[in-house]
Each structure stands twice: as structure tokens, then as C-alpha cells.
PDB file of N, CA and C in Angstrom:
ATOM      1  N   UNK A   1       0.843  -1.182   0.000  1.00  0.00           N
ATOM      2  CA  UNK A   1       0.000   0.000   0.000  1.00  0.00           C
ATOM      3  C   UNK A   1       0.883   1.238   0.000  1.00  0.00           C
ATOM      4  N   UNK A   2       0.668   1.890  -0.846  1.00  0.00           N
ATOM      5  CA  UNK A   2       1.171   3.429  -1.030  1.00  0.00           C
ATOM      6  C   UNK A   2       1.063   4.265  -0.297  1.00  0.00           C
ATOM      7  N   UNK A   3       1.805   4.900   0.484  1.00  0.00           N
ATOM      8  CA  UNK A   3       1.649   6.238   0.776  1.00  0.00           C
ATOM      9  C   UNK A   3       0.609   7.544   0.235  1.00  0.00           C
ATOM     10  N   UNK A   4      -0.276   8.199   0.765  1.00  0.00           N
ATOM     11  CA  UNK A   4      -1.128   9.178  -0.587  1.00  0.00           C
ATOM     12  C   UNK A   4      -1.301   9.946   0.487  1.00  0.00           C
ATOM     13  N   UNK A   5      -1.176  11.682   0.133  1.00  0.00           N
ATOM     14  CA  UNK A   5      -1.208  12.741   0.667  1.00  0.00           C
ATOM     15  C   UNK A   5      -1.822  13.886   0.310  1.00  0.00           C
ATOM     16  N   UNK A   6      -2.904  14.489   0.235  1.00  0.00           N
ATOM     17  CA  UNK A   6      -3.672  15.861   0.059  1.00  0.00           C
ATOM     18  C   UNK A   6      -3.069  16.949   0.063  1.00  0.00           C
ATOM     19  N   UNK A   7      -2.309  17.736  -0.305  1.00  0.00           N
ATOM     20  CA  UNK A   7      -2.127  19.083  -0.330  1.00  0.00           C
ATOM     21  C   UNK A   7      -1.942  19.738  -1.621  1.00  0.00           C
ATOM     22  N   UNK A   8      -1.788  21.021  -1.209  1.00  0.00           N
ATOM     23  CA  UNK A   8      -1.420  22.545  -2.784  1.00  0.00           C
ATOM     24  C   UNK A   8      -0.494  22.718  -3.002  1.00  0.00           C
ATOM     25  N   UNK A   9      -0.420  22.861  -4.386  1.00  0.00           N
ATOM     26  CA  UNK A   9       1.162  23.275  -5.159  1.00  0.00           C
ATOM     27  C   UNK A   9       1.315  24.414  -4.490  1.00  0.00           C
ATOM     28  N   UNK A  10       2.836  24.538  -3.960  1.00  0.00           N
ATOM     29  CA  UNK A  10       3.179  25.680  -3.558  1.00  0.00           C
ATOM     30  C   UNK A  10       3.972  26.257  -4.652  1.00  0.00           C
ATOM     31  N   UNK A  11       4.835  25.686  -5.144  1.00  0.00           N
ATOM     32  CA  UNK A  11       5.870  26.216  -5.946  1.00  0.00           C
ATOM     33  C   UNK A  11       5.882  25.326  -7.561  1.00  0.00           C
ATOM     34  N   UNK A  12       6.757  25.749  -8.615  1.00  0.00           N
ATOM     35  CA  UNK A  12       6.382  25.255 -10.101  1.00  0.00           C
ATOM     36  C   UNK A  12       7.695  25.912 -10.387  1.00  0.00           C
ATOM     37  N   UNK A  13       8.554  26.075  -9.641  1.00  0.00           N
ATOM     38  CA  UNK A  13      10.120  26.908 -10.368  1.00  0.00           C
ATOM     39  C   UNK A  13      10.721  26.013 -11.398  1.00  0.00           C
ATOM     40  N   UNK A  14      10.899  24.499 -10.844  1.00  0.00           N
ATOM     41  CA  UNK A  14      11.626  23.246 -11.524  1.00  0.00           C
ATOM     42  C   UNK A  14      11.264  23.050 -12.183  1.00  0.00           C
ATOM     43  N   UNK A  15      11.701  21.925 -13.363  1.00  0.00           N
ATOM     44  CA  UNK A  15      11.225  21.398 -14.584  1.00  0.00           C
ATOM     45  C   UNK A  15      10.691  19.998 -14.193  1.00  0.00           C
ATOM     46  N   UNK A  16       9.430  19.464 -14.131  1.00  0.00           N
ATOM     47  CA  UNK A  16       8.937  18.696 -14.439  1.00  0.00           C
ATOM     48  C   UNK A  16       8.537  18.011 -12.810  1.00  0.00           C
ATOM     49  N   UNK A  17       8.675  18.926 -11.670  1.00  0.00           N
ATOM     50  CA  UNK A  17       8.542  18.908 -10.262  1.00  0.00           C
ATOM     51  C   UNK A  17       7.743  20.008  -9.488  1.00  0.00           C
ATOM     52  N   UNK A  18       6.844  19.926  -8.766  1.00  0.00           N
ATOM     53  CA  UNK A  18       6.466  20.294  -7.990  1.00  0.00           C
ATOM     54  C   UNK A  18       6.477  20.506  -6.344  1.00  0.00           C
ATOM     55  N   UNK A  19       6.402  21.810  -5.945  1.00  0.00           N
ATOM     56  CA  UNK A  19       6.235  21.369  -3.972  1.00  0.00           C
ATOM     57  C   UNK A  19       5.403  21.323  -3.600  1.00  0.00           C
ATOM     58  N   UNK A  20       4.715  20.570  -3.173  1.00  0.00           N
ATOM     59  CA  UNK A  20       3.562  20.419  -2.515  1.00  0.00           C
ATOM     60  C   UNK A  20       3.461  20.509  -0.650  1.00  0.00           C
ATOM     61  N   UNK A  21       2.236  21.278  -0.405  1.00  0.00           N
ATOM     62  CA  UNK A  21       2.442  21.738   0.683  1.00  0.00           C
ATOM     63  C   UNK A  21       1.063  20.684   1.619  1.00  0.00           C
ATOM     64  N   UNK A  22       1.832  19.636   2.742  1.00  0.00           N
ATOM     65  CA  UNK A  22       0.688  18.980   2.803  1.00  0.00           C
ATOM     66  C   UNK A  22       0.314  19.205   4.512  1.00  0.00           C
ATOM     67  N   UNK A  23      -0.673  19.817   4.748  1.00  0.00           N
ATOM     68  CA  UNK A  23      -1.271  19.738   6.401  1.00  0.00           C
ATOM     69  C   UNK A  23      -1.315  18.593   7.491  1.00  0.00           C
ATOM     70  N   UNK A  24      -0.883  18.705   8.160  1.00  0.00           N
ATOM     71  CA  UNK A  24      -1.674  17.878   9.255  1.00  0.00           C
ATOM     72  C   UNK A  24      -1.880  18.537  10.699  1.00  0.00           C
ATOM     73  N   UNK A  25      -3.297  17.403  11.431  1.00  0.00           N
ATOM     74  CA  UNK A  25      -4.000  18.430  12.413  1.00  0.00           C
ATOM     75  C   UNK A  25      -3.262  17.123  13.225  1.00  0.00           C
ATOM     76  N   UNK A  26      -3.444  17.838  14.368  1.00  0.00           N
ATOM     77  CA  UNK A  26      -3.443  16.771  15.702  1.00  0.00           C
ATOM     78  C   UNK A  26      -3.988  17.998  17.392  1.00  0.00           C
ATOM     79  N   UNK A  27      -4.263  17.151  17.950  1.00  0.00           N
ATOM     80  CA  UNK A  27      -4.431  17.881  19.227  1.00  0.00           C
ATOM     81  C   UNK A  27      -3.473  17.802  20.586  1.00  0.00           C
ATOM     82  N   UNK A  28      -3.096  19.368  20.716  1.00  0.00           N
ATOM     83  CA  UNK A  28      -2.130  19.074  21.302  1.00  0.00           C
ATOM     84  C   UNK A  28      -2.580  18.410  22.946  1.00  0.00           C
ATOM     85  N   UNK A  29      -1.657  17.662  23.758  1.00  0.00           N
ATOM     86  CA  UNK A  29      -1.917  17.277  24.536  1.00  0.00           C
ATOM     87  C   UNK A  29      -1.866  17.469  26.173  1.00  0.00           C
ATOM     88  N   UNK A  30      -1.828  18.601  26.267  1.00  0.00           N
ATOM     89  CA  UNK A  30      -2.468  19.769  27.574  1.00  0.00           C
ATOM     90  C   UNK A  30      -3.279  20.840  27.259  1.00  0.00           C
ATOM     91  N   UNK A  31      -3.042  21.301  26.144  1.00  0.00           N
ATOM     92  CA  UNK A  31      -4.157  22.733  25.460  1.00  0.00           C
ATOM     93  C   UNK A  31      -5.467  21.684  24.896  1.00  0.00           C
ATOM     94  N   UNK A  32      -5.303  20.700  24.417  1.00  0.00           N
ATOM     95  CA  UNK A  32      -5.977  20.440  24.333  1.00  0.00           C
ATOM     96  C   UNK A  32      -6.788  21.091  22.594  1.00  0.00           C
ATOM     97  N   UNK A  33      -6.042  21.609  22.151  1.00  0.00           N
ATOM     98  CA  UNK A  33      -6.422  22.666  21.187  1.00  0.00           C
ATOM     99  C   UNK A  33      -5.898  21.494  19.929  1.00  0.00           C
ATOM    100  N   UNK A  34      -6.569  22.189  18.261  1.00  0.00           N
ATOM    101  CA  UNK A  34      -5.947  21.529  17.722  1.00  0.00           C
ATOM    102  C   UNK A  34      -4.946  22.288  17.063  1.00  0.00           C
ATOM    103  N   UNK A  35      -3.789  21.684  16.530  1.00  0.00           N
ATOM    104  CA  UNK A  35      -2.640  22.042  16.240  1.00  0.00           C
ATOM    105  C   UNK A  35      -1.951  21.869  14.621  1.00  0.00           C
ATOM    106  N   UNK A  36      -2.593  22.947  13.812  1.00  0.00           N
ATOM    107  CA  UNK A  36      -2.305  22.430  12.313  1.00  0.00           C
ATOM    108  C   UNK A  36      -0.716  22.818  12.367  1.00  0.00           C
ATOM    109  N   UNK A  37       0.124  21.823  11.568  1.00  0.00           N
ATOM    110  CA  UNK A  37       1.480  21.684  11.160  1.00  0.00           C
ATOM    111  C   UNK A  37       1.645  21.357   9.663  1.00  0.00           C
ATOM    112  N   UNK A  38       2.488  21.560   9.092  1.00  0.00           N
ATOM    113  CA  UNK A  38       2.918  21.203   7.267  1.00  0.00           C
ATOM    114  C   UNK A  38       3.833  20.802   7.369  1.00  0.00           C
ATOM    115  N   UNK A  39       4.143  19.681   6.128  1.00  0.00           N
ATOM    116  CA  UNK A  39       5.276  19.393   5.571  1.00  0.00           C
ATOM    117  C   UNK A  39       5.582  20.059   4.023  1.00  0.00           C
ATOM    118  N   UNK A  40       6.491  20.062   3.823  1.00  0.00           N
ATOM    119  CA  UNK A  40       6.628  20.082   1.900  1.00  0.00           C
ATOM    120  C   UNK A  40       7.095  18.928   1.196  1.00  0.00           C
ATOM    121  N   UNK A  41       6.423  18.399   0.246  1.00  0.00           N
ATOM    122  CA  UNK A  41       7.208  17.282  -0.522  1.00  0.00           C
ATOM    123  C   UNK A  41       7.462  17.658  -1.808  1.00  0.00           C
ATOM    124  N   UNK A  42       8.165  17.373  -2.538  1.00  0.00           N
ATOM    125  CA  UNK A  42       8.712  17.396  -4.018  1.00  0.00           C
ATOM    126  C   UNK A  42       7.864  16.255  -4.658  1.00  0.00           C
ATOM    127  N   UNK A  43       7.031  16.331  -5.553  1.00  0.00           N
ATOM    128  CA  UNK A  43       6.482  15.482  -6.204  1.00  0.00           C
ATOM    129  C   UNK A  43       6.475  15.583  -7.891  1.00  0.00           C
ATOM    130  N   UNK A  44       6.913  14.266  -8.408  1.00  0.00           N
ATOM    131  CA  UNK A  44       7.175  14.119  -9.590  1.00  0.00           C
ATOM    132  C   UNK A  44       5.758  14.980 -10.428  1.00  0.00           C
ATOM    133  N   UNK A  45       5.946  15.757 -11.302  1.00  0.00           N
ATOM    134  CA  UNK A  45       4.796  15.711 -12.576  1.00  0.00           C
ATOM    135  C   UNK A  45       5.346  16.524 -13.813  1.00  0.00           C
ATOM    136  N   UNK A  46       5.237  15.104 -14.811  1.00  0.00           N
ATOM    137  CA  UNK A  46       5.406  14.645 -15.667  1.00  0.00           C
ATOM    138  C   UNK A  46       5.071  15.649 -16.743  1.00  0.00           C
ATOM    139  N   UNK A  47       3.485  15.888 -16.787  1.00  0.00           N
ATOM    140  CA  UNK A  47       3.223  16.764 -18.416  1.00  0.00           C
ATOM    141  C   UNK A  47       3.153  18.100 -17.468  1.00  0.00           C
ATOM    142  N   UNK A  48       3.569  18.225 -16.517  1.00  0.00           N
ATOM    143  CA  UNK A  48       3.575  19.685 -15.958  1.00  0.00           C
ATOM    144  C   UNK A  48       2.386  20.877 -16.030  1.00  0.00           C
ATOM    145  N   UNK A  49       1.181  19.654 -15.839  1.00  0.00           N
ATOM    146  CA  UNK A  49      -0.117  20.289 -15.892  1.00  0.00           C
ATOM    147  C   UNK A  49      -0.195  20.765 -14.409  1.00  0.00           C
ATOM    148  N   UNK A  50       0.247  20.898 -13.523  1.00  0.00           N
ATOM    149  CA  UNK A  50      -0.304  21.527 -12.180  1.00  0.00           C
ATOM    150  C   UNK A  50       0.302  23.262 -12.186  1.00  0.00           C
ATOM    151  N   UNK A  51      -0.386  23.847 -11.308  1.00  0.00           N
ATOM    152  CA  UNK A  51      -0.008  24.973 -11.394  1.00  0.00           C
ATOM    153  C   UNK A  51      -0.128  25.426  -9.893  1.00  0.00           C
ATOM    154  N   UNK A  52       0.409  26.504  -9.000  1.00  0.00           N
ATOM    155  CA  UNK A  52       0.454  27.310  -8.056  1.00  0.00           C
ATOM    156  C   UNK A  52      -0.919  27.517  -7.467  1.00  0.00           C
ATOM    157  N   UNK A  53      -1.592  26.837  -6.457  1.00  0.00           N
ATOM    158  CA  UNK A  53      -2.979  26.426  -5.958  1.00  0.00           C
ATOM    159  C   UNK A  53      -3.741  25.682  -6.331  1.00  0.00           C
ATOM    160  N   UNK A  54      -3.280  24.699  -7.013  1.00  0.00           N
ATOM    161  CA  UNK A  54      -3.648  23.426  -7.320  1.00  0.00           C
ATOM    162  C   UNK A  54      -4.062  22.444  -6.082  1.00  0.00           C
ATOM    163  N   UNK A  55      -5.429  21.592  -5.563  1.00  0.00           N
ATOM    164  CA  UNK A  55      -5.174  20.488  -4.802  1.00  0.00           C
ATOM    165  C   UNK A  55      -5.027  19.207  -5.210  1.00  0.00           C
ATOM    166  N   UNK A  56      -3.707  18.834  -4.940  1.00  0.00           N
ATOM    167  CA  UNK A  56      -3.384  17.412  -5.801  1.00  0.00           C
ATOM    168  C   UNK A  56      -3.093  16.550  -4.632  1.00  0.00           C
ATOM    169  N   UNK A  57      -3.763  15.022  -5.384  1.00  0.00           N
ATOM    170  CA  UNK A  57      -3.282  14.049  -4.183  1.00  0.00           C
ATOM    171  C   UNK A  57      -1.704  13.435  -5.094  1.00  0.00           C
ATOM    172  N   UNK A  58      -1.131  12.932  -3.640  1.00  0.00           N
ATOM    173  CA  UNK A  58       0.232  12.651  -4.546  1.00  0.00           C
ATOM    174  C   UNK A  58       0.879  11.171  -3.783  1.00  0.00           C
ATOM    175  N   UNK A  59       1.754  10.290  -4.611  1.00  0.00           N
ATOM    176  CA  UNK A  59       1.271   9.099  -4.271  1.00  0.00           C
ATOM    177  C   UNK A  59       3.275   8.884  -3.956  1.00  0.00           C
ATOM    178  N   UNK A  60       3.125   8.122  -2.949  1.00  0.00           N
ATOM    179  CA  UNK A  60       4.589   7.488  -3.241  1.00  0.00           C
ATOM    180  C   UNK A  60       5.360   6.584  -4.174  1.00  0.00           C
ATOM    181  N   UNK A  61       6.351   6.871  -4.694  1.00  0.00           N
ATOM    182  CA  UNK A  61       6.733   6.175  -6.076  1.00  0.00           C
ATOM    183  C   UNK A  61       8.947   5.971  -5.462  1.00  0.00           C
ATOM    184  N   UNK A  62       9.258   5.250  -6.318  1.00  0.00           N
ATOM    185  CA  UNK A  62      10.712   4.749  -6.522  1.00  0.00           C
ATOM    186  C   UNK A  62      11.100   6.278  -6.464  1.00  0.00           C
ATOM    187  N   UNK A  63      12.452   6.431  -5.490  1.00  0.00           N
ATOM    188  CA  UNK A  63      13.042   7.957  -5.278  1.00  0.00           C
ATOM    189  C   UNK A  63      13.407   7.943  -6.685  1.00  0.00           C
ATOM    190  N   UNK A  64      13.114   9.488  -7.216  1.00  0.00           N
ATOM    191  CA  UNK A  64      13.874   9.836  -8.870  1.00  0.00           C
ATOM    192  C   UNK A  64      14.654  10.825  -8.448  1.00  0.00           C
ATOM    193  N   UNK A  65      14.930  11.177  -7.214  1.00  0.00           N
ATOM    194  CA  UNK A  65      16.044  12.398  -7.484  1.00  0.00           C
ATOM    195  C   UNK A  65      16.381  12.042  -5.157  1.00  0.00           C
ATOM    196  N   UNK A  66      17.059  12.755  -5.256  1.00  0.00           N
ATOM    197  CA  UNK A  66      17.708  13.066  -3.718  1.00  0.00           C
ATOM    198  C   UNK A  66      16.605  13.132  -2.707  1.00  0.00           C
ATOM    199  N   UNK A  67      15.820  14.027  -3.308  1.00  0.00           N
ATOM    200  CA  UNK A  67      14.486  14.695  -2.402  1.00  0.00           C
ATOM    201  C   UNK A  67      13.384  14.464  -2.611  1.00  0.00           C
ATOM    202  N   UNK A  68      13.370  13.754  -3.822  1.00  0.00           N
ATOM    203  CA  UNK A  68      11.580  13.747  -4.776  1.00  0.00           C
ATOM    204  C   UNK A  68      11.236  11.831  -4.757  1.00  0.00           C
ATOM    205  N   UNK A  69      10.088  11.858  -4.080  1.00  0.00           N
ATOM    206  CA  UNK A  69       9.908  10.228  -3.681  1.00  0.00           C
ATOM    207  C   UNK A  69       8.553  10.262  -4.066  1.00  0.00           C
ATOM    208  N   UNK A  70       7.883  10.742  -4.425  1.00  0.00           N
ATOM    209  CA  UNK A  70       6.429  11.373  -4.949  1.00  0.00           C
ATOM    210  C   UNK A  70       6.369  11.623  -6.236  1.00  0.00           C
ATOM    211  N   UNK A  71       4.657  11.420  -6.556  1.00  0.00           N
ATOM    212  CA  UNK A  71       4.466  11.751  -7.754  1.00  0.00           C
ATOM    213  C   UNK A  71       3.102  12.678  -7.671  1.00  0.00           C
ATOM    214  N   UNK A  72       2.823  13.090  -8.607  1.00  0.00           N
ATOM    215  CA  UNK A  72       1.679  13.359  -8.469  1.00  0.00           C
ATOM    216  C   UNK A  72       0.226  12.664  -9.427  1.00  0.00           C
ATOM    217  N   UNK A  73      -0.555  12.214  -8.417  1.00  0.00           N
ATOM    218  CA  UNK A  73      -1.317  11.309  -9.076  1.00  0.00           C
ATOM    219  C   UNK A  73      -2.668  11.672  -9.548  1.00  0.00           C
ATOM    220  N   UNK A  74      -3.037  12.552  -8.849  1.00  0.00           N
ATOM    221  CA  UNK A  74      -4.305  13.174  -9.921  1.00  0.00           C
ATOM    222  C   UNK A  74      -4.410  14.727  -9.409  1.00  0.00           C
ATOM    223  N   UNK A  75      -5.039  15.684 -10.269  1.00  0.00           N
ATOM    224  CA  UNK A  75      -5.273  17.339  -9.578  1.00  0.00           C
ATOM    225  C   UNK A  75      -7.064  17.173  -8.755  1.00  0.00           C
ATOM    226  N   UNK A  76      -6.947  17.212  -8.039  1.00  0.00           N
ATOM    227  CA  UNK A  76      -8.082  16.943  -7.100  1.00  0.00           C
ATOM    228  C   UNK A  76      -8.875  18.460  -7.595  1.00  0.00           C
ATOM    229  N   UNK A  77      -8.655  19.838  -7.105  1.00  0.00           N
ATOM    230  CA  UNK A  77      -9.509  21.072  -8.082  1.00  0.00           C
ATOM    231  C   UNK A  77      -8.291  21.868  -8.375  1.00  0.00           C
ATOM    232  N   UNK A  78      -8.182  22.747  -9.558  1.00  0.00           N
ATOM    233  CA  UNK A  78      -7.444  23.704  -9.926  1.00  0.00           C
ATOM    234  C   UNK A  78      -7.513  24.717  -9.414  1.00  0.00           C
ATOM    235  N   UNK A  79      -6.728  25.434  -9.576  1.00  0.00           N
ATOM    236  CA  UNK A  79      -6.979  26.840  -8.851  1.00  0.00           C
ATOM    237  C   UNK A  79      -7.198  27.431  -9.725  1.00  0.00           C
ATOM    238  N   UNK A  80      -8.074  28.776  -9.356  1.00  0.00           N
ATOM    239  CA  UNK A  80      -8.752  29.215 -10.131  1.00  0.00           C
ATOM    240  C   UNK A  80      -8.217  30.272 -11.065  1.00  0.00           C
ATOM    241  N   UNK A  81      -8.029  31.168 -12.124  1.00  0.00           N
ATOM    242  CA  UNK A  81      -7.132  31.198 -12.841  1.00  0.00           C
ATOM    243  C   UNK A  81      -7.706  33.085 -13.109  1.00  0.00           C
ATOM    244  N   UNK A  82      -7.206  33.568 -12.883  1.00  0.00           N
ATOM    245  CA  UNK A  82      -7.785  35.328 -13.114  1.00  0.00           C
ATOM    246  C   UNK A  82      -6.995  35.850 -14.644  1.00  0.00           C
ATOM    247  N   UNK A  83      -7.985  36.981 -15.031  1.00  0.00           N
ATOM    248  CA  UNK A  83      -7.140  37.204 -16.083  1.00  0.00           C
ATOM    249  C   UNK A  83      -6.990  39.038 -15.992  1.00  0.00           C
ATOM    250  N   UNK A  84      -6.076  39.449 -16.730  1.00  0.00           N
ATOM    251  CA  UNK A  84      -6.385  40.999 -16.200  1.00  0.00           C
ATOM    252  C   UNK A  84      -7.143  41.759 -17.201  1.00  0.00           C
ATOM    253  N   UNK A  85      -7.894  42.333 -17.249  1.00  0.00           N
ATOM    254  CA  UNK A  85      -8.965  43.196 -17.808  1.00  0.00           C
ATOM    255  C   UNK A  85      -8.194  43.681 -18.852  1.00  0.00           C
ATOM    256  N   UNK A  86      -7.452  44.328 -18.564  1.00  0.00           N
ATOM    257  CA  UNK A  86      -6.536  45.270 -19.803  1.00  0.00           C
ATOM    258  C   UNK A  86      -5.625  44.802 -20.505  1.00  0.00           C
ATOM    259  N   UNK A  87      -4.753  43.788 -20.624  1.00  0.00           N
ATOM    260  CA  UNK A  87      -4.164  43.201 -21.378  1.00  0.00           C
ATOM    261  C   UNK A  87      -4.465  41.263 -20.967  1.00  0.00           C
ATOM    262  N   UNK A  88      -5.791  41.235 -20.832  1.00  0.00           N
ATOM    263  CA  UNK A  88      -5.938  39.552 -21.036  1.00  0.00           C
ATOM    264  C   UNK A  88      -5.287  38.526 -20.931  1.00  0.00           C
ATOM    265  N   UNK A  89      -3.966  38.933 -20.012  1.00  0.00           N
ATOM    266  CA  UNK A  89      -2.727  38.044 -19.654  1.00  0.00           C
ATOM    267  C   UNK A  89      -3.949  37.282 -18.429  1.00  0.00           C
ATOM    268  N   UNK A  90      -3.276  35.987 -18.020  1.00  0.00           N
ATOM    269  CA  UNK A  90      -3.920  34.880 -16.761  1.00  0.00           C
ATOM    270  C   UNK A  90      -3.014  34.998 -15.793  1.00  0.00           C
ATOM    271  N   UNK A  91      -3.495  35.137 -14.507  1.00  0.00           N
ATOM    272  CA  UNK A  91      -2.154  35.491 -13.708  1.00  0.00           C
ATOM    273  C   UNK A  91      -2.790  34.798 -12.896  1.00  0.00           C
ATOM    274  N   UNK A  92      -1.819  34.457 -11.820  1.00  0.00           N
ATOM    275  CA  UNK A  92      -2.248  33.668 -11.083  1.00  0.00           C
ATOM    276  C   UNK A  92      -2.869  33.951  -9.528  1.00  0.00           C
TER     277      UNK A  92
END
């Protein structure tokens, strides 16, 4: 069984890699409160369809590089994509 993790593209600088930024809650154990924390993972993608607020689930795969042990296995919703009024560029 694979590893699989929920989070948003944070970053798209690399070629053919992504960072993905993934949450987790827990409660701490005297506050009693809950306690969101992140990791970042490097996850493989391939046709370099994800973009900067993307939610992608991402799956564990054979390490392809030092840091990148992930892939990304499907875009769960896109982020939503603005364009500017005056010159019709998409920004993000």
C-alpha cells in the first residue's frame, strides 16, 4: 500500500517537479487545542499540468532524485485562474 497525501502546489520553479504543501491536524496534549502543522514534498509531474494552488493528491513512487519520492497522481480542483482586464494576460 502506497503512501497518498492531500495538499497545494506551492511552488512550479523546476522542470517537471512540484512542492507540494501537505497539512496535518493533531491535538495538542495539555491545550488540548488543535494544532495544524505542514510538511513540503517534491512530487514528480510529468506533463507539468499543475499549477500554483492546485489540490493534488500525490502518491509514493521509486526515489527519482535526492528529495523527490512522490508523484503526483491526480489534480483533485485547480486553482482558479484570473485574467487581467486590460491586457488579457492569466495570472495567477
Amino acid at each position: 500500500m502506497r503512501q497518498n497525501f492531500l495538499g497545494m502546489v506551492i511552488g512550479t520553479a523546476m522542470q517537471k517537479t512540484v512542492k507540494v504543501r501537505v497539512p496535518r491536524h493533531r491535538a495538542h496534549p495539555v491545550v488540548h487545542k488543535i494544532i495544524t502543522t505542514h510538511k513540503n514534498f517534491l512530487a514528480h509531474d510529468e506533463n507539468e499540468k499543475c499549477s500554483v494552488g492546485d489540490v493534488v493528491r500525490i502518491e509514493q513512487c521509486r526515489p527519482l532524485s535526492r528529495r523527490k519520492h512522490f508523484a503526483v497522481a491526480e489534480v483533485i480542483r485547480a486553482a482558479p485562474k484570473y485574467t487581467d482586464p486590460e491586457t488579457g494576460e492569466v495570472l495567477h
